[in-house]
C-alpha atoms as a PDB file:
ATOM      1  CA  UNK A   1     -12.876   6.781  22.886  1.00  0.00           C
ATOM      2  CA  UNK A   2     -16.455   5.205  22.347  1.00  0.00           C
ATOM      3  CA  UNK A   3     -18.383   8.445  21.705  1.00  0.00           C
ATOM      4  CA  UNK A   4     -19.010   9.400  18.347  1.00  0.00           C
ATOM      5  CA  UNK A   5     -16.948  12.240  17.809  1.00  0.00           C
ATOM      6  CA  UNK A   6     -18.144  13.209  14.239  1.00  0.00           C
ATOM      7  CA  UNK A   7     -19.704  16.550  13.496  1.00  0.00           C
ATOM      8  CA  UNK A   8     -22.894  16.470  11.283  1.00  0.00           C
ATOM      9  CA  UNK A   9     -20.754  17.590   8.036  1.00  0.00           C
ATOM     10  CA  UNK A  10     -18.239  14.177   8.696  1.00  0.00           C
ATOM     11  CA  UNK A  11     -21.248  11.977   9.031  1.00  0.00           C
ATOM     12  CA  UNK A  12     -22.692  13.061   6.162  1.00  0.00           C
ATOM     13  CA  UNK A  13     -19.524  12.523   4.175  1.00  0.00           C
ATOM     14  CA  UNK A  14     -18.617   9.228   5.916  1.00  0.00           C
ATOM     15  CA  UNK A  15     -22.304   8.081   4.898  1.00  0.00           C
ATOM     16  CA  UNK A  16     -21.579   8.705   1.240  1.00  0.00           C
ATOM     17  CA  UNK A  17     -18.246   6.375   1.354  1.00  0.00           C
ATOM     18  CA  UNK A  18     -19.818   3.836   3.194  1.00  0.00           C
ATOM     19  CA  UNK A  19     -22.589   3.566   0.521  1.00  0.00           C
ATOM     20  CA  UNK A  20     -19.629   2.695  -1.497  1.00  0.00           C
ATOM     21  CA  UNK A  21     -18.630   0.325   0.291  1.00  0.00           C
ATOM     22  CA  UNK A  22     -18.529  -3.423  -0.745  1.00  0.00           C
ATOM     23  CA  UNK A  23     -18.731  -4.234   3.072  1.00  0.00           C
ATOM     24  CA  UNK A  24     -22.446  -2.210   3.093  1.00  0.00           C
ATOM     25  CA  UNK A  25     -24.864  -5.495   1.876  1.00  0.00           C
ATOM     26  CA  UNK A  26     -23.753  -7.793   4.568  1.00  0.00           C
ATOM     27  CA  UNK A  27     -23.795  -5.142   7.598  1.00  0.00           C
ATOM     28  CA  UNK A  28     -20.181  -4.104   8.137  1.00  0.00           C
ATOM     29  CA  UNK A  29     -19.291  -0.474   7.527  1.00  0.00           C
ATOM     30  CA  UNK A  30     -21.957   0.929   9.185  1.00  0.00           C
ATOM     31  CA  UNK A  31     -21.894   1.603  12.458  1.00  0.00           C
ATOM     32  CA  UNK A  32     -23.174   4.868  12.532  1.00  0.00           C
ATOM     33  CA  UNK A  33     -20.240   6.759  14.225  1.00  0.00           C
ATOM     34  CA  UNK A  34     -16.372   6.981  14.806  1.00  0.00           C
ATOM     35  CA  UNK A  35     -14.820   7.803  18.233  1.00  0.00           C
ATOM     36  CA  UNK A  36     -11.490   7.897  18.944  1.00  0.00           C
ATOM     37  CA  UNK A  37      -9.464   5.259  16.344  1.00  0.00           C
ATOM     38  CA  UNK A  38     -12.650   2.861  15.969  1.00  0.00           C
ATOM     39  CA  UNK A  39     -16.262   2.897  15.135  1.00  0.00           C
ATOM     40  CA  UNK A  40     -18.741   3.202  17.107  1.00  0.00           C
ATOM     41  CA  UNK A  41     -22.456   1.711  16.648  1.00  0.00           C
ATOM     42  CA  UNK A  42     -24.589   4.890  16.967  1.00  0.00           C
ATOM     43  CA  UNK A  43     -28.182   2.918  15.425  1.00  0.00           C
ATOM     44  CA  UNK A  44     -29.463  -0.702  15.485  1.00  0.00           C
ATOM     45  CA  UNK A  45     -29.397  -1.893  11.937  1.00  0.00           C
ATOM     46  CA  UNK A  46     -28.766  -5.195  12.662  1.00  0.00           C
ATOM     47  CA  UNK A  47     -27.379  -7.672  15.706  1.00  0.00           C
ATOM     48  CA  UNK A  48     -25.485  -5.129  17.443  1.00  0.00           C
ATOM     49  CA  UNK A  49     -26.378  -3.075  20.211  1.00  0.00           C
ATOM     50  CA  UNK A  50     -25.925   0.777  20.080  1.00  0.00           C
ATOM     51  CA  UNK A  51     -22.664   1.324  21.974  1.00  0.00           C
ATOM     52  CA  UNK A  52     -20.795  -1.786  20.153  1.00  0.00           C
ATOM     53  CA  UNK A  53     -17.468  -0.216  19.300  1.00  0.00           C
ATOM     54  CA  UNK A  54     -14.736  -1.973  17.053  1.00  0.00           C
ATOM     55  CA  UNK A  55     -13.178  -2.123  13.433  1.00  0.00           C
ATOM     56  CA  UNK A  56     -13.359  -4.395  10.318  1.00  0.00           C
ATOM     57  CA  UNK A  57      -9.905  -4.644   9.065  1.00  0.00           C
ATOM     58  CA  UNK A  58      -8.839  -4.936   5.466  1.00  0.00           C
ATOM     59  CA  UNK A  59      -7.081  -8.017   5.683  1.00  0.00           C
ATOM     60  CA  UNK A  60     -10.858  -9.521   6.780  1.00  0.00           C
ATOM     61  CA  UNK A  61      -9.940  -9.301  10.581  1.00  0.00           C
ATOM     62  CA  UNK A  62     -12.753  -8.159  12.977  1.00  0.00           C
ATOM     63  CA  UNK A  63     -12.737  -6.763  15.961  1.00  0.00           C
ATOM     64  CA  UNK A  64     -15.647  -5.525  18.458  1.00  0.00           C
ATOM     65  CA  UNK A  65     -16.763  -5.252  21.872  1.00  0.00           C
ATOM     66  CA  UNK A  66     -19.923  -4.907  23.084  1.00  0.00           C
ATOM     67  CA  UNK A  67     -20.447  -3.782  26.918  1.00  0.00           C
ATOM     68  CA  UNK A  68     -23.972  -3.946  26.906  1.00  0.00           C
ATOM     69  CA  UNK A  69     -23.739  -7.753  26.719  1.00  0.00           C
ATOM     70  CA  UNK A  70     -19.876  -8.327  27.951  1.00  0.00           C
ATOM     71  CA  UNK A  71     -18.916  -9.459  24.826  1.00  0.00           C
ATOM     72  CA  UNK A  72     -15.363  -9.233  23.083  1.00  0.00           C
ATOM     73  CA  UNK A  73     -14.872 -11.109  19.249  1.00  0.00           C
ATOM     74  CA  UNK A  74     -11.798 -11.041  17.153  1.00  0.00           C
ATOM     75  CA  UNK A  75     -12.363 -12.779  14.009  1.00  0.00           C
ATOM     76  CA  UNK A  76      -8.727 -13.141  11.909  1.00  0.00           C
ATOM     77  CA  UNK A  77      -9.376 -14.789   8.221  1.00  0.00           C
ATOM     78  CA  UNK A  78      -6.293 -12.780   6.593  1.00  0.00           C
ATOM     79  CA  UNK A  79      -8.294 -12.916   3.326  1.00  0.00           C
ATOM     80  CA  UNK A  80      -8.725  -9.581   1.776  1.00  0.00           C
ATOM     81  CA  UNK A  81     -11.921  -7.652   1.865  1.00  0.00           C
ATOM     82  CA  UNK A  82     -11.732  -6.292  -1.640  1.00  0.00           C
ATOM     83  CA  UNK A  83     -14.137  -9.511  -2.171  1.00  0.00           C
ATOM     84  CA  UNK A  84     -17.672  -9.974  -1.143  1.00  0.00           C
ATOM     85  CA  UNK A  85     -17.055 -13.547   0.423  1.00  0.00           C
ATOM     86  CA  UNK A  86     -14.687 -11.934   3.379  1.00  0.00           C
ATOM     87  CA  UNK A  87     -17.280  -9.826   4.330  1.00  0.00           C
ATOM     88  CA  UNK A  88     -19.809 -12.445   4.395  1.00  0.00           C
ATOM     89  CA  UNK A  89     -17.604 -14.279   6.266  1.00  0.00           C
ATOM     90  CA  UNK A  90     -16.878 -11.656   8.921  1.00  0.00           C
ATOM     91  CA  UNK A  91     -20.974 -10.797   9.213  1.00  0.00           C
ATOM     92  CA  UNK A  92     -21.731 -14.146   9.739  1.00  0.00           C
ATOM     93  CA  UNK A  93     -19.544 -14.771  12.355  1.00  0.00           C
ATOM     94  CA  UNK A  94     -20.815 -11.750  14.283  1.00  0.00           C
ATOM     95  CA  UNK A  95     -24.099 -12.927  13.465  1.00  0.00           C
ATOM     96  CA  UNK A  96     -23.596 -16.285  14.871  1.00  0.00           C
ATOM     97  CA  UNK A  97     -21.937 -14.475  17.882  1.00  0.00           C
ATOM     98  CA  UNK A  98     -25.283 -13.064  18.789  1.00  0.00           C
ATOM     99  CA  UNK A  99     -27.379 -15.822  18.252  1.00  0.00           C
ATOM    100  CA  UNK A 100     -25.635 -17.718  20.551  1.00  0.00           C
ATOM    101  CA  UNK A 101     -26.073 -15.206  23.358  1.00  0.00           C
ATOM    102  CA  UNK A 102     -28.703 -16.548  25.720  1.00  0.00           C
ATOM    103  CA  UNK A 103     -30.735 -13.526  27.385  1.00  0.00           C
END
Protein backbone atom coordinates (compact mmCIF):
# COMPACT_ATOMS: atom_id res chain seq x y z
CA UNK A 1 0.00 0.00 0.00
CA UNK A 2 3.13 2.36 0.47
CA UNK A 3 4.94 1.52 -2.80
CA UNK A 4 4.52 3.69 -5.57
CA UNK A 5 2.56 1.85 -7.88
CA UNK A 6 2.62 4.35 -10.87
CA UNK A 7 4.05 3.42 -14.22
CA UNK A 8 6.36 6.06 -15.86
CA UNK A 9 3.37 7.26 -18.31
CA UNK A 10 1.01 8.02 -14.81
CA UNK A 11 3.84 9.92 -13.26
CA UNK A 12 4.36 11.88 -15.98
CA UNK A 13 0.70 12.79 -16.22
CA UNK A 14 0.21 13.13 -12.43
CA UNK A 15 3.32 15.63 -12.60
CA UNK A 16 1.51 17.84 -15.08
CA UNK A 17 -1.74 18.15 -12.65
CA UNK A 18 0.18 18.68 -9.77
CA UNK A 19 1.95 21.67 -11.46
CA UNK A 20 -1.54 22.86 -11.48
CA UNK A 21 -2.06 22.59 -8.41
CA UNK A 22 -2.69 25.53 -5.94
CA UNK A 23 -1.34 23.16 -3.14
CA UNK A 24 2.30 23.04 -5.30
CA UNK A 25 4.02 26.57 -3.67
CA UNK A 26 3.69 25.55 -0.12
CA UNK A 27 4.84 21.71 -0.55
CA UNK A 28 1.65 19.66 -0.58
CA UNK A 29 0.81 17.75 -3.74
CA UNK A 30 3.94 16.44 -4.32
CA UNK A 31 4.95 13.54 -3.00
CA UNK A 32 6.37 11.95 -5.78
CA UNK A 33 4.24 8.72 -5.94
CA UNK A 34 0.77 7.03 -5.24
CA UNK A 35 0.43 3.50 -3.74
CA UNK A 36 -2.50 1.95 -2.95
CA UNK A 37 -5.38 4.88 -2.00
CA UNK A 38 -2.62 7.48 -0.72
CA UNK A 39 0.54 9.13 -1.73
CA UNK A 40 3.53 8.17 -1.21
CA UNK A 41 6.82 10.45 -0.78
CA UNK A 42 9.12 8.98 -3.48
CA UNK A 43 11.92 12.33 -3.27
CA UNK A 44 12.95 14.76 -0.48
CA UNK A 45 11.70 18.14 -1.52
CA UNK A 46 11.15 19.32 1.66
CA UNK A 47 10.66 18.05 5.59
CA UNK A 48 9.55 14.71 4.79
CA UNK A 49 11.39 11.66 4.56
CA UNK A 50 11.13 9.39 1.43
CA UNK A 51 8.68 6.69 2.52
CA UNK A 52 6.16 9.35 4.28
CA UNK A 53 2.82 8.12 2.99
CA UNK A 54 -0.57 10.07 3.53
CA UNK A 55 -3.20 12.46 1.81
CA UNK A 56 -4.14 16.20 1.86
CA UNK A 57 -7.82 16.30 1.84
CA UNK A 58 -9.99 18.90 0.18
CA UNK A 59 -11.76 20.02 3.06
CA UNK A 60 -7.92 21.15 4.36
CA UNK A 61 -7.57 17.87 6.47
CA UNK A 62 -4.09 16.20 6.51
CA UNK A 63 -3.08 13.11 7.07
CA UNK A 64 0.54 11.33 7.07
CA UNK A 65 2.69 8.90 8.63
CA UNK A 66 6.08 8.69 8.59
CA UNK A 67 7.85 5.27 9.78
CA UNK A 68 11.18 6.39 9.41
CA UNK A 69 10.69 8.68 12.43
CA UNK A 70 7.38 6.97 14.14
CA UNK A 71 5.42 9.72 13.42
CA UNK A 72 1.52 9.89 12.75
CA UNK A 73 -0.26 13.76 12.16
CA UNK A 74 -3.83 14.43 11.35
CA UNK A 75 -4.39 17.99 10.90
CA UNK A 76 -8.52 18.75 10.51
CA UNK A 77 -9.16 22.70 9.66
CA UNK A 78 -12.48 21.88 7.55
CA UNK A 79 -11.63 25.02 5.52
CA UNK A 80 -11.52 24.38 1.87
CA UNK A 81 -8.36 24.11 -0.09
CA UNK A 82 -9.57 25.93 -3.16
CA UNK A 83 -7.64 28.90 -1.19
CA UNK A 84 -3.99 29.40 -0.73
CA UNK A 85 -4.28 30.12 3.14
CA UNK A 86 -5.50 26.25 3.85
CA UNK A 87 -2.63 25.05 2.31
CA UNK A 88 -0.36 27.25 4.11
CA UNK A 89 -1.96 26.26 6.98
CA UNK A 90 -1.66 22.51 6.46
CA UNK A 91 2.36 22.96 5.35
CA UNK A 92 3.06 24.73 8.26
CA UNK A 93 1.78 22.48 10.56
CA UNK A 94 3.76 19.62 9.02
CA UNK A 95 6.55 21.87 9.05
CA UNK A 96 6.33 22.62 12.64
CA UNK A 97 5.81 18.79 13.12
CA UNK A 98 9.34 18.25 12.01
CA UNK A 99 11.00 20.86 13.65
CA UNK A 100 9.97 19.72 16.74
CA UNK A 101 11.42 16.25 16.23
CA UNK A 102 14.58 15.99 18.29
CA UNK A 103 17.20 13.55 16.50
Amino acid sequence: MTTNRLTPEQQAARNVMAADNVHVSFGQGQQGGWGFGMAVRTYRGDYAPIGQFGWDGGSGTSTYADPDNQLVGIVLTQVGMSVPDSARLVHDFWTTVYQAIDD
